[in-house]
Protein backbone atom coordinates (compact mmCIF):
# COMPACT_ATOMS: atom_id res chain seq x y z
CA UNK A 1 1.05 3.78 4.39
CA UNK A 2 -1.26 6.85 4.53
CA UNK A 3 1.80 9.43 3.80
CA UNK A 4 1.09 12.54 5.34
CA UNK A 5 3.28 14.99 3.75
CA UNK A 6 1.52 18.09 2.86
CA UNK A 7 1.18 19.09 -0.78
CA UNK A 8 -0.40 22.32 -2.46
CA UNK A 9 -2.75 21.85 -5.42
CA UNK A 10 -1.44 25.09 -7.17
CA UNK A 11 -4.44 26.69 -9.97
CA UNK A 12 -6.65 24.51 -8.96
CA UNK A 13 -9.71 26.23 -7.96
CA UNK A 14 -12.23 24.37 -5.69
CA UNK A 15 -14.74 24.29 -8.82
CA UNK A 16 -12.44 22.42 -10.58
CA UNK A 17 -11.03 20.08 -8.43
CA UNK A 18 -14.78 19.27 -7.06
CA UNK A 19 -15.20 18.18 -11.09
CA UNK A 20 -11.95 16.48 -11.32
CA UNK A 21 -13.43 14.25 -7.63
CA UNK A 22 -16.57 13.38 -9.61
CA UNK A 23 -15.04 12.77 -12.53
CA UNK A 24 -11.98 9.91 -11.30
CA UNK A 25 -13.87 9.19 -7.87
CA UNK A 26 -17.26 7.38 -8.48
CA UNK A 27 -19.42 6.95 -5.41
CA UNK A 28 -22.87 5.29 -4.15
CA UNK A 29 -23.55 8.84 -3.50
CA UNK A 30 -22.67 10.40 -6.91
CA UNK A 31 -24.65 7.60 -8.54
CA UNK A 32 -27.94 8.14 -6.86
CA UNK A 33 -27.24 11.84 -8.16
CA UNK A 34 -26.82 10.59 -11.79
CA UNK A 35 -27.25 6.27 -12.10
CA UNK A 36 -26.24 6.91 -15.80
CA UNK A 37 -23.18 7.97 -15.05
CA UNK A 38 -21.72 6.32 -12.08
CA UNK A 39 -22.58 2.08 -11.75
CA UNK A 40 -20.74 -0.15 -9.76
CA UNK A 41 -21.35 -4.13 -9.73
CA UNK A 42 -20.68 -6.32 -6.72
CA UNK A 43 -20.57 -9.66 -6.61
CA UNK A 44 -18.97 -12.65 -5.47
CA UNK A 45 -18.63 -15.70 -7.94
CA UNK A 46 -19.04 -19.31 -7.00
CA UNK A 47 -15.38 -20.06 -6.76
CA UNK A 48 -15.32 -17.07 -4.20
CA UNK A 49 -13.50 -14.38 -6.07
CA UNK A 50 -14.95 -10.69 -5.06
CA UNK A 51 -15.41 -8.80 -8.08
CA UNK A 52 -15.82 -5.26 -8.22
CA UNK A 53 -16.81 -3.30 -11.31
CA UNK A 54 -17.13 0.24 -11.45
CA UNK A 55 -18.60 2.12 -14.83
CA UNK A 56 -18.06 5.22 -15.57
CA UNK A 57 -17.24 7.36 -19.05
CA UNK A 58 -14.50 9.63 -17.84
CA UNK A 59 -11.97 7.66 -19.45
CA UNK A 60 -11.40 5.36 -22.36
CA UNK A 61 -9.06 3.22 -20.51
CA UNK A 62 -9.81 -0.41 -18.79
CA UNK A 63 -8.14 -0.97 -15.46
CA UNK A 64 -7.96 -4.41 -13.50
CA UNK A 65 -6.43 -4.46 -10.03
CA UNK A 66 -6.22 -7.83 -8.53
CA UNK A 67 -5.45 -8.23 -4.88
CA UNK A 68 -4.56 -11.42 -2.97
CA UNK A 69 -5.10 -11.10 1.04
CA UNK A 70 -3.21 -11.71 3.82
CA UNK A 71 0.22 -11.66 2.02
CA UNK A 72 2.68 -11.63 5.33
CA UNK A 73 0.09 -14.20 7.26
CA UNK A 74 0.45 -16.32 4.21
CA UNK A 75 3.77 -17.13 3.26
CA UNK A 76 4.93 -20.59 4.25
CA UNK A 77 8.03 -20.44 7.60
CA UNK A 78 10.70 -20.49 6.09
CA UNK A 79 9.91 -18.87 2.23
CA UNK A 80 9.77 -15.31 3.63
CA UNK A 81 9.43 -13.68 0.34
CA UNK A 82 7.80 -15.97 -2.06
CA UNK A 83 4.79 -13.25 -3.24
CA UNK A 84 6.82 -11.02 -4.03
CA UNK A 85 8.87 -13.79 -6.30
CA UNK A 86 5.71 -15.44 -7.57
CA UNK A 87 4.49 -12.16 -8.77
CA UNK A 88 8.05 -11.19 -10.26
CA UNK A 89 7.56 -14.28 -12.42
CA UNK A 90 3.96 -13.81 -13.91
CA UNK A 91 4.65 -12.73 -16.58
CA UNK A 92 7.75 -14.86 -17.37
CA UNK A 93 6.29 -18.10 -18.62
CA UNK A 94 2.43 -19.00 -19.08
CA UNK A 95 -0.19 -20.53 -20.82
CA UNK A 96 2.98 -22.25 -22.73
CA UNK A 97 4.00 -18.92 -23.97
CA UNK A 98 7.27 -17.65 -22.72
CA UNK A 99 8.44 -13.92 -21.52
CA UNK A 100 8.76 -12.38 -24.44
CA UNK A 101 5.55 -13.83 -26.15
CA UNK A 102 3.92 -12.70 -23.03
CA UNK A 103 5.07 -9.24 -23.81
CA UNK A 104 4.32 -9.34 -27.36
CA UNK A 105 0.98 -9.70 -26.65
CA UNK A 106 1.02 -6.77 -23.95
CA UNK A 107 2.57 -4.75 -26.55
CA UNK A 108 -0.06 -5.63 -29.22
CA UNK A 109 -2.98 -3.87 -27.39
CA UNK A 110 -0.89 -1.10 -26.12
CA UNK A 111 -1.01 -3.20 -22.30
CA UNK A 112 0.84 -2.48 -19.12
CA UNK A 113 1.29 -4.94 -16.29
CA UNK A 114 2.77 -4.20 -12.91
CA UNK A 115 2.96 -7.14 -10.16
CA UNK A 116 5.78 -4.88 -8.05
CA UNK A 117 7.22 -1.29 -7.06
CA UNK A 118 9.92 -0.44 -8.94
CA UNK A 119 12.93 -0.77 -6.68
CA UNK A 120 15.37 1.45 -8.37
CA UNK A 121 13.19 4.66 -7.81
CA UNK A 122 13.64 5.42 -4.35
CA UNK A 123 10.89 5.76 -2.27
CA UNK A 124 8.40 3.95 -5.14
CA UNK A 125 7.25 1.55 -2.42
CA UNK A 126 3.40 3.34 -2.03
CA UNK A 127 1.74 0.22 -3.24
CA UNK A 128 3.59 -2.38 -1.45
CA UNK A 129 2.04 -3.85 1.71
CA UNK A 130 2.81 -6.73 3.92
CA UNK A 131 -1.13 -7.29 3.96
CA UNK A 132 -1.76 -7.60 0.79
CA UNK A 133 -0.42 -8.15 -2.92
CA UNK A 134 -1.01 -6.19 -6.04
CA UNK A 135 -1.47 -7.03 -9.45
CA UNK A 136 -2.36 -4.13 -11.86
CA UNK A 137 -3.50 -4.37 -15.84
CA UNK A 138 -4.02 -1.17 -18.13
CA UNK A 139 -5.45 -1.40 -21.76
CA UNK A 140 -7.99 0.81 -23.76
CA UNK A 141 -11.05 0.17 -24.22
CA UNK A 142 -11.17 -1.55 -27.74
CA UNK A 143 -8.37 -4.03 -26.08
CA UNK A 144 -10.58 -4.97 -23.18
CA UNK A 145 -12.26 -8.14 -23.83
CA UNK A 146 -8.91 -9.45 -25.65
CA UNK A 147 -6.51 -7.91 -22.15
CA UNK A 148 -8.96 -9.87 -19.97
CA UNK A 149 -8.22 -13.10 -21.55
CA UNK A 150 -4.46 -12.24 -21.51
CA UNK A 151 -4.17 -11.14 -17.42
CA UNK A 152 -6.56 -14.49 -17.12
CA UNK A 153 -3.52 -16.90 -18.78
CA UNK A 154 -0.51 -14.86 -16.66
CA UNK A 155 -2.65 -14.90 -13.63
CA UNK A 156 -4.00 -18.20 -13.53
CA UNK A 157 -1.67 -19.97 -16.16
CA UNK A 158 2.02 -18.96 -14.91
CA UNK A 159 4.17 -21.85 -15.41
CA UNK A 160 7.38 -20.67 -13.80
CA UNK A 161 10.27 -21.81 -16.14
CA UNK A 162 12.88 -23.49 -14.28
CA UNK A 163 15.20 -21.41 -17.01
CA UNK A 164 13.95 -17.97 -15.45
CA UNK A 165 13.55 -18.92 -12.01
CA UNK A 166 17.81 -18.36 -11.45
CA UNK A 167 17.72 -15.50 -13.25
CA UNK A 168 14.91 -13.71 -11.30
CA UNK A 169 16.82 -15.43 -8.06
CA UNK A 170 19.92 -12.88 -9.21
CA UNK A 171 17.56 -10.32 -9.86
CA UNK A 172 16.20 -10.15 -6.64
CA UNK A 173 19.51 -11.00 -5.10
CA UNK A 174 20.77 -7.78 -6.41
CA UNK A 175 18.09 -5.89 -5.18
CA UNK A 176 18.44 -7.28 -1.79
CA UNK A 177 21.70 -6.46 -2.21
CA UNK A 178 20.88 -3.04 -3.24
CA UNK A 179 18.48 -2.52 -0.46
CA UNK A 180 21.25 -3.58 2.07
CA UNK A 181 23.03 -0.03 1.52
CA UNK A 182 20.41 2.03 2.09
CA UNK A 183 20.04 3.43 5.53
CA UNK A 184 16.55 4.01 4.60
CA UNK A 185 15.32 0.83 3.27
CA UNK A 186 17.15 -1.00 6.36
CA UNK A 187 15.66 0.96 8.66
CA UNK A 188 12.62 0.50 7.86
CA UNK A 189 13.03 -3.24 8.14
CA UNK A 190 14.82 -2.75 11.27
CA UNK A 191 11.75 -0.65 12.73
CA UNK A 192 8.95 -3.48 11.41
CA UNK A 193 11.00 -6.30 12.92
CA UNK A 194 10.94 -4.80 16.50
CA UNK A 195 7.06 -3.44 16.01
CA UNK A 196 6.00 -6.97 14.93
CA UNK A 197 8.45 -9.01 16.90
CA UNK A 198 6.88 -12.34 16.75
CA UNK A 199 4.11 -11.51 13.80
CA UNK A 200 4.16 -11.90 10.11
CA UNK A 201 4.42 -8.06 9.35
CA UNK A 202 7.95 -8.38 10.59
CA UNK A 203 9.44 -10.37 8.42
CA UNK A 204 10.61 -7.77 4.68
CA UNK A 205 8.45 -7.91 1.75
CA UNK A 206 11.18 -9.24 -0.65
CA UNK A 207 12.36 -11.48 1.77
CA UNK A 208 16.29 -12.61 2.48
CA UNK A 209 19.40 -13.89 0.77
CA UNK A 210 18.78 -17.28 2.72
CA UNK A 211 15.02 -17.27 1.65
CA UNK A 212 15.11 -16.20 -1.61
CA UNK A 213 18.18 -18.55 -2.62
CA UNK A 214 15.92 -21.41 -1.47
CA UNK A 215 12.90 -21.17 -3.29
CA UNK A 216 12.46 -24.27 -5.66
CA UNK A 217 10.01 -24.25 -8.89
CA UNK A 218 7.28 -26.76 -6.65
CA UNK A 219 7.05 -23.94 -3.73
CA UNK A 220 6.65 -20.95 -6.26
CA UNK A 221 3.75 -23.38 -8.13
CA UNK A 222 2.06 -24.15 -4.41
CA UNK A 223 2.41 -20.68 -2.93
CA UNK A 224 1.13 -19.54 -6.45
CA UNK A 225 -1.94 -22.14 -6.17
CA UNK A 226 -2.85 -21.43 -2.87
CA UNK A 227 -2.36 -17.58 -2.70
CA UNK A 228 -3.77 -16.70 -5.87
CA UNK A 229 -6.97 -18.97 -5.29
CA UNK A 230 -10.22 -17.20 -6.54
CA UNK A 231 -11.59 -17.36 -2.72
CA UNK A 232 -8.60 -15.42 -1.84
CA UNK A 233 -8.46 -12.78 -4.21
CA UNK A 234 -10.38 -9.28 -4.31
CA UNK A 235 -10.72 -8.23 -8.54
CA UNK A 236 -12.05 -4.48 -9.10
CA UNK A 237 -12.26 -3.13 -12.89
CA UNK A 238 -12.44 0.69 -13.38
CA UNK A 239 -14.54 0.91 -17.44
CA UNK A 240 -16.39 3.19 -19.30
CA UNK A 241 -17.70 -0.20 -20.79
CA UNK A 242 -21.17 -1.68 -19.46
CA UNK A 243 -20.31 -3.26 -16.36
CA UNK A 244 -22.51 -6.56 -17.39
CA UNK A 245 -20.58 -7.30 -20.77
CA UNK A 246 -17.56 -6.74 -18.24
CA UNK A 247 -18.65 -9.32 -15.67
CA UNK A 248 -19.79 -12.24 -18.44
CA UNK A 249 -15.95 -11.52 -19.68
CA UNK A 250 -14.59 -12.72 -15.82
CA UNK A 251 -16.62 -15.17 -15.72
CA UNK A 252 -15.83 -17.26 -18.38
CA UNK A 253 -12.03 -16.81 -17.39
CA UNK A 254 -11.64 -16.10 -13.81
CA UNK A 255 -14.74 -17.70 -12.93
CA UNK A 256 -13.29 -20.51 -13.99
CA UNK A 257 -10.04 -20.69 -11.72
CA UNK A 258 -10.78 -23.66 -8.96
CA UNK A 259 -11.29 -22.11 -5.37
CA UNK A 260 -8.59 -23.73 -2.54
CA UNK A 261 -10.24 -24.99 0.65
CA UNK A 262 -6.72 -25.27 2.54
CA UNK A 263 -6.74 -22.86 5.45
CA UNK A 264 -5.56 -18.90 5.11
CA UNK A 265 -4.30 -17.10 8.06
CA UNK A 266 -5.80 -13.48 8.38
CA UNK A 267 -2.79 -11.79 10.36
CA UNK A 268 -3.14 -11.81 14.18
CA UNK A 269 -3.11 -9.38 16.87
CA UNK A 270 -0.47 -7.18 17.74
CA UNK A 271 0.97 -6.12 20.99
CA UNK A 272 1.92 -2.64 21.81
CA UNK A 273 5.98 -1.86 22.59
CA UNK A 274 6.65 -2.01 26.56
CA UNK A 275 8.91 0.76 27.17
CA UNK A 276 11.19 2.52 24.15
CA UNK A 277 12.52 -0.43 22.14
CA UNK A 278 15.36 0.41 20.09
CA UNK A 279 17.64 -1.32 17.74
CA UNK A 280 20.58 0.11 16.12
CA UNK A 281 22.48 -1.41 12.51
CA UNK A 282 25.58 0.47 12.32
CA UNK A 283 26.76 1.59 8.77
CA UNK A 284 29.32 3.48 7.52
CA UNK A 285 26.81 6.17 5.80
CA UNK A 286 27.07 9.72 6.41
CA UNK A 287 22.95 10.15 6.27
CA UNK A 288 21.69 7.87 9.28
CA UNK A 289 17.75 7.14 8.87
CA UNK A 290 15.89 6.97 12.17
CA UNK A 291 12.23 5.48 12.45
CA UNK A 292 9.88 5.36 14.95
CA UNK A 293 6.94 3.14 15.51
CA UNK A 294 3.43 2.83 17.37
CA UNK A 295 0.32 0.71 17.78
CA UNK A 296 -2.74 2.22 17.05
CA UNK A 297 -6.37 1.40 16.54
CA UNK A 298 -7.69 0.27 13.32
CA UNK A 299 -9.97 1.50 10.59
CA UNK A 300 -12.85 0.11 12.66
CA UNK A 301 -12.56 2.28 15.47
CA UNK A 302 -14.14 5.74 15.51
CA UNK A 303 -10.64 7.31 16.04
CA UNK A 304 -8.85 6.33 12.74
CA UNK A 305 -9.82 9.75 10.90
CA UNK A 306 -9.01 11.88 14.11
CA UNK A 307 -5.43 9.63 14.24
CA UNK A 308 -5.07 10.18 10.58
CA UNK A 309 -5.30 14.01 11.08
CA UNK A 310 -3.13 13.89 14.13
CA UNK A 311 -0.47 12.64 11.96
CA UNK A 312 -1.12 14.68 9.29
CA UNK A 313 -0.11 17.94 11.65
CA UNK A 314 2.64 16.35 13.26
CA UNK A 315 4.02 15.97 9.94
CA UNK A 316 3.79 19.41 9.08
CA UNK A 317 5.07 20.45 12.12
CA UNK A 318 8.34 18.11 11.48
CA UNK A 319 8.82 19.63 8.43
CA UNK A 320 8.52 23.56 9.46
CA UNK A 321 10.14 23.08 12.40
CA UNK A 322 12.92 19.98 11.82
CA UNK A 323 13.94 20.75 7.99
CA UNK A 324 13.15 24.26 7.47
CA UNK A 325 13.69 26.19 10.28
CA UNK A 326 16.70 23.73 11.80
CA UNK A 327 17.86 22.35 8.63
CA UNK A 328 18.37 18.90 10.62
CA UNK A 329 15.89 16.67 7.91
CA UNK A 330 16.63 15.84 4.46
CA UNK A 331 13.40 13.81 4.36
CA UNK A 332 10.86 13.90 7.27
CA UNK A 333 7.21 13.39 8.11
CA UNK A 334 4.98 10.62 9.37
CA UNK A 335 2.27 8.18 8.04
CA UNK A 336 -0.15 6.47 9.56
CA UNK A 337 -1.44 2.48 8.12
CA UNK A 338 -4.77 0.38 9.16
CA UNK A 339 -5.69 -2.68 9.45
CA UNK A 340 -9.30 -3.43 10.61
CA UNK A 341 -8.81 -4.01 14.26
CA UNK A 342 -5.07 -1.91 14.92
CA UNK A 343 -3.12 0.13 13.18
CA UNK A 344 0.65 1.33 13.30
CA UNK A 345 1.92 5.04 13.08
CA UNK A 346 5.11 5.56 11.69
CA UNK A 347 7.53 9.12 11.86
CA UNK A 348 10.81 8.58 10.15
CA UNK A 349 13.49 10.73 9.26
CA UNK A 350 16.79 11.21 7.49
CA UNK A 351 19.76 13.61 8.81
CA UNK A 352 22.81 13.79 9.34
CA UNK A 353 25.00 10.96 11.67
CA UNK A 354 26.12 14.38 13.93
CA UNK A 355 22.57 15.38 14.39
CA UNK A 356 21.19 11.85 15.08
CA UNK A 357 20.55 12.71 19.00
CA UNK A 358 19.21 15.64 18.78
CA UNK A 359 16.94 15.06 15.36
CA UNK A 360 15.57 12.00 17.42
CA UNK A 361 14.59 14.48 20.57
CA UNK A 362 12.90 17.08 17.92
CA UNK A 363 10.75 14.01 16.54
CA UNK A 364 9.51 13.15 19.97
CA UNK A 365 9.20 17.27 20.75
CA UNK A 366 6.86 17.21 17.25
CA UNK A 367 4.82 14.50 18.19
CA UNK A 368 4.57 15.40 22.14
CA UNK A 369 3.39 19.25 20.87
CA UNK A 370 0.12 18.37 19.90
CA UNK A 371 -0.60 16.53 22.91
CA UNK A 372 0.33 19.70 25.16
CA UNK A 373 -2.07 22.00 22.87
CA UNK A 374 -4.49 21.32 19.94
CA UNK A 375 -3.95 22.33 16.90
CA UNK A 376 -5.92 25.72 15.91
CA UNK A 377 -8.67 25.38 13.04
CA UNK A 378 -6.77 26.53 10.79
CA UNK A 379 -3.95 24.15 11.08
CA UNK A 380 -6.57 21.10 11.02
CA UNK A 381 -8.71 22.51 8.05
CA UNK A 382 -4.81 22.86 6.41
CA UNK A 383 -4.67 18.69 7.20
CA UNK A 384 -7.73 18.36 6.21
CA UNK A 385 -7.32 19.69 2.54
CA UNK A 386 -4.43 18.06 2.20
CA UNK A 387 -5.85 15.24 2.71
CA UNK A 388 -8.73 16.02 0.30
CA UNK A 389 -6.11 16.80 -2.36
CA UNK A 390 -3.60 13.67 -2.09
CA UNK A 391 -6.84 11.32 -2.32
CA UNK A 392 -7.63 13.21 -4.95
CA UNK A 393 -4.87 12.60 -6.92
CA UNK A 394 -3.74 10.04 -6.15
CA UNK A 395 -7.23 8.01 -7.16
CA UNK A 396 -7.07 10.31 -10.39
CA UNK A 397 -6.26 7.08 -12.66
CA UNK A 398 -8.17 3.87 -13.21
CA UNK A 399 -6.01 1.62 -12.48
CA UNK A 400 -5.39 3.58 -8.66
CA UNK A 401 -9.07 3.68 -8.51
CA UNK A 402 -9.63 0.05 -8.69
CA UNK A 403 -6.46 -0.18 -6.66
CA UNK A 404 -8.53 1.15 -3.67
CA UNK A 405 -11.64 -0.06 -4.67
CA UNK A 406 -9.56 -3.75 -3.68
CA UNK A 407 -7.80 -2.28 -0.34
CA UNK A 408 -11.04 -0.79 0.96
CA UNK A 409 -13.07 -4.04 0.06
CA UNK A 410 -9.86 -6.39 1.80
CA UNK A 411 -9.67 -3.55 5.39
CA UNK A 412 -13.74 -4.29 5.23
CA UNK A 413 -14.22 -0.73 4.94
CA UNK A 414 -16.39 -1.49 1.73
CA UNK A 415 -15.17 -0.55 -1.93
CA UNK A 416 -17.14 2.80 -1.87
CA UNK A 417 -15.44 3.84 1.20
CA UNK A 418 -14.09 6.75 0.50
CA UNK A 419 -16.35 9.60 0.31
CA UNK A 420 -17.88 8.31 3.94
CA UNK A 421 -14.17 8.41 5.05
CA UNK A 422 -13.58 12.32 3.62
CA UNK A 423 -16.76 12.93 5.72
CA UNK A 424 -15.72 11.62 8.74
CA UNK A 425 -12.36 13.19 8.11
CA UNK A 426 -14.45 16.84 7.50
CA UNK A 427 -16.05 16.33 11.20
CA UNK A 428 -12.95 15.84 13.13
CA UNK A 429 -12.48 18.65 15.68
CA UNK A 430 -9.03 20.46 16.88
CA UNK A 431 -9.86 18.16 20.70
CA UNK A 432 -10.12 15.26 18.79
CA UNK A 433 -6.81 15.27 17.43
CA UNK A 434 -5.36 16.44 21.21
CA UNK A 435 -7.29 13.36 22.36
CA UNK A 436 -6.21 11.06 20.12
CA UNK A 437 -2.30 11.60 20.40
CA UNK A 438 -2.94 11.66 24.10
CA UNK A 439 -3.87 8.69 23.93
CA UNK A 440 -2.07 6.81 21.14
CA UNK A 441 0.66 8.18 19.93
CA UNK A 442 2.83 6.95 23.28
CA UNK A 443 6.34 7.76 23.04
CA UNK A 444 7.25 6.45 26.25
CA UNK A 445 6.13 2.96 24.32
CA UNK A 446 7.36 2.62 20.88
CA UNK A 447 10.54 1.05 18.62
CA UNK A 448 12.70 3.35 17.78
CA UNK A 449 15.20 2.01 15.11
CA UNK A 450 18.20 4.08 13.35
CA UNK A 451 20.97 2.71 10.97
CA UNK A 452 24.21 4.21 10.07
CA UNK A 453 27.30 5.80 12.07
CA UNK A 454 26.55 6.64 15.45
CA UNK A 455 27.63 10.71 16.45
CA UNK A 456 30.86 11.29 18.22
């Protein structure tokens, strides 16, 4: 989810933070300024993977992102939740080495794997996507050749222990279980089910007690086989390293992997809400969460960067006007997320159970506003900066920049997306924003969902 919350880059002149862009975001454009020090390499291998590698020496460390598509689309009926326990058990058992050996060996060139959000810090979900999965690798440089070999064997090589796989069943189980008694976590859910009634992006990421209970070791090694197939994987590499030496390294391990020529859905269509849809879960929590959802175009369409500053102000707005000035939010703002041909904007909010009538009219007031008057310039060059600044940092790292080198490449925006997106962003006019929530942000058609105790 684009999160639209804005946030103030305090010290930071525009100088700096224009060197601090160069320096973590490399660019087609920035390397026809300077070709020795921004490369990228493109290329897809023979068993289909889609490697990206981006050089540049800002930083000694050597980031691999791995993405595997379609990750909602994909999961077998039944085994809603299987990515996210393949990927919880990479690292457990492979290449006949078992979890701790596989750790050793992290540990030994100073490595850090992540396959999954950390549930226990709330709101650590960024990452997580019903599109797509995530696998991310961090070493130094002097590690690289030696961590590529390693991510290779947990990747490609997971074995799945029968001895771990009831142990990461109660793991899971307790996060579910976790998850369960949090108004915001269930909402959520609650809102995706009744946006996507009927498509894969309605089912939860971790899947349910029911699903997760019946996973056996031979679906965890065919999901595994299948998803993680070369042809259906997207590999970027953020180095300082030359990108060549880089690329002979993935080839003789990833290169290697065997392509799968079974079918892979790519997500369907989506139909927008008829009428206001809502669903209620009661629970006996004194903070009720309340989320709303609507369809929007995708990245494709000319609109996305007008829609993404539309919701970029309405957040504001929610904030100033629901948390500050009535003290009704302890959390509030909206996000918008694309796919390539729709898209889904999401406000949500967390209040009181007393105030949960009247915070849901002051969402709907927020979002209706900037349909009944456009925002001035200076409110939209405000959204604009903001979103300037949270791309900035949030693609400050190597491993986040090859993390959206993969999601751009998978949305078929191109891995070198981004500074033709800030562009388009830059151009967007005060009537383009009206326009746009005129015409999609429809709050006479959209889910509204809310969990906890109803008001008396």
């Amino acid at each position: 989810m684009i999160k639209t919350r804005m946030l103030k880059l305090p010290g930071l002149t525009a100088l700096a933070a224009s060197a601090i862009w160069i320096a973590g975001m490399p660019t087609d454009l920035q390397a026809q300024a300077n070709d020795k020090y921004s490369k990228f390499v493109h290329e897809v291998l023979p068993n289909g993977l889609d490697l990206i590698i981006s050089h540049n020496p800002d930083s000694r460390v050597f980031a691999i992102n791995i993405l595997a598509k379609n990750r909602a689309a994909n999961e077998p009926e039944g085994k809603t939740g299987i990515t996210d326990f393949v990927n919880r058990m990479l690292a457990l058992g492979a290449d006949s080495m078992n979890a701790e050996q596989i750790q050793n060996r992290l540990d030994d060139i100073g490595a850090e794997l992540t396959t999954n959000d950390n549930p226990y810090i709330p709101y650590d979900d960024r990452y997580t996507s019903r599109s797509f999965s995530f696998i991310k690798f961090e070493t130094i440089d002097e590690y690289a050749e030696q961590g590529t070999k390693l991510l290779f064997d947990i990747v490609a090589r997971a074995q799945f222990p029968e001895s771990e796989i009831g142990k990461t069943k109660k793991k899971v189980m307790g996060i579910l279980g976790m998850s369960s008694g949090s108004t915001y976590q269930v909402c959520r859910d609650l809102m995706y089910k009744n946006l996507f009634k009927g498509h894969p992006f309605g089912n939860p990421v971790m899947g349910s007690m029911e699903t997760v209970g019946s996973f056996m070791r031979e679906d965890l090694v065919a999901h595994h086989r299948h998803f993680y197939a070369p042809n259906n994987m997207i590999m970027a590499v953020a180095t300082n390293l030359d990108p060549e030496i880089v690329k002979a390294w993935v080839y003789l391990t990833f290169g290697t992997m065997l392509g799968d020529s079974t079918p892979y859905a790519n997500g369907q269509s989506v139909e927008k809400p008829k009428g206001i849809v809502t669903a209620h879960q009661e629970m006996d929590k004194e903070q009720v969460y309340i989320y709303m959802g609507m369809i929007t175009p995708g990245l494709k369409s000319p609109d996305a960067p007008a829609i993404h500053m539309a919701s970029t102000i309405i957040s504001s707005r929610m904030g100033l006007n629901l948390r500050e000035k009535q003290g009704l939010a302890y959390s509030v703002g909206m996000g918008v997320e694309f796919m390539p041909d729709y898209g889904w904007a999401v406000a949500d909010m967390g209040t009181g159970f007393k105030n949960m009538e009247i915070a849901q009219r002051g969402m709907v007031e927020r979002i209706n506003s900037i349909k009944n008057e456009a925002p001035s310039e200076k409110e939209l060059q405000k959204a604009q900066n903001s979103t300037w600044g949270s791309m900035l940092l949030a693609r400050a790292s190597r491993i986040n920049q090859a993390f959206y080198m993969c999601k751009n490449q998978f949305l078929g925006a191109g891995y070198d997306y981004e500074n033709d997106y800030l562009t388009k962003v830059r151009k967007v006019k005060p009537q383009d924003v009206q326009r746009v929530a005129k015409a999609y942000f429809d709050t006479g058609n959209m889910v509204v969902a809310t969990v906890g105790k109803r008001g008396q």
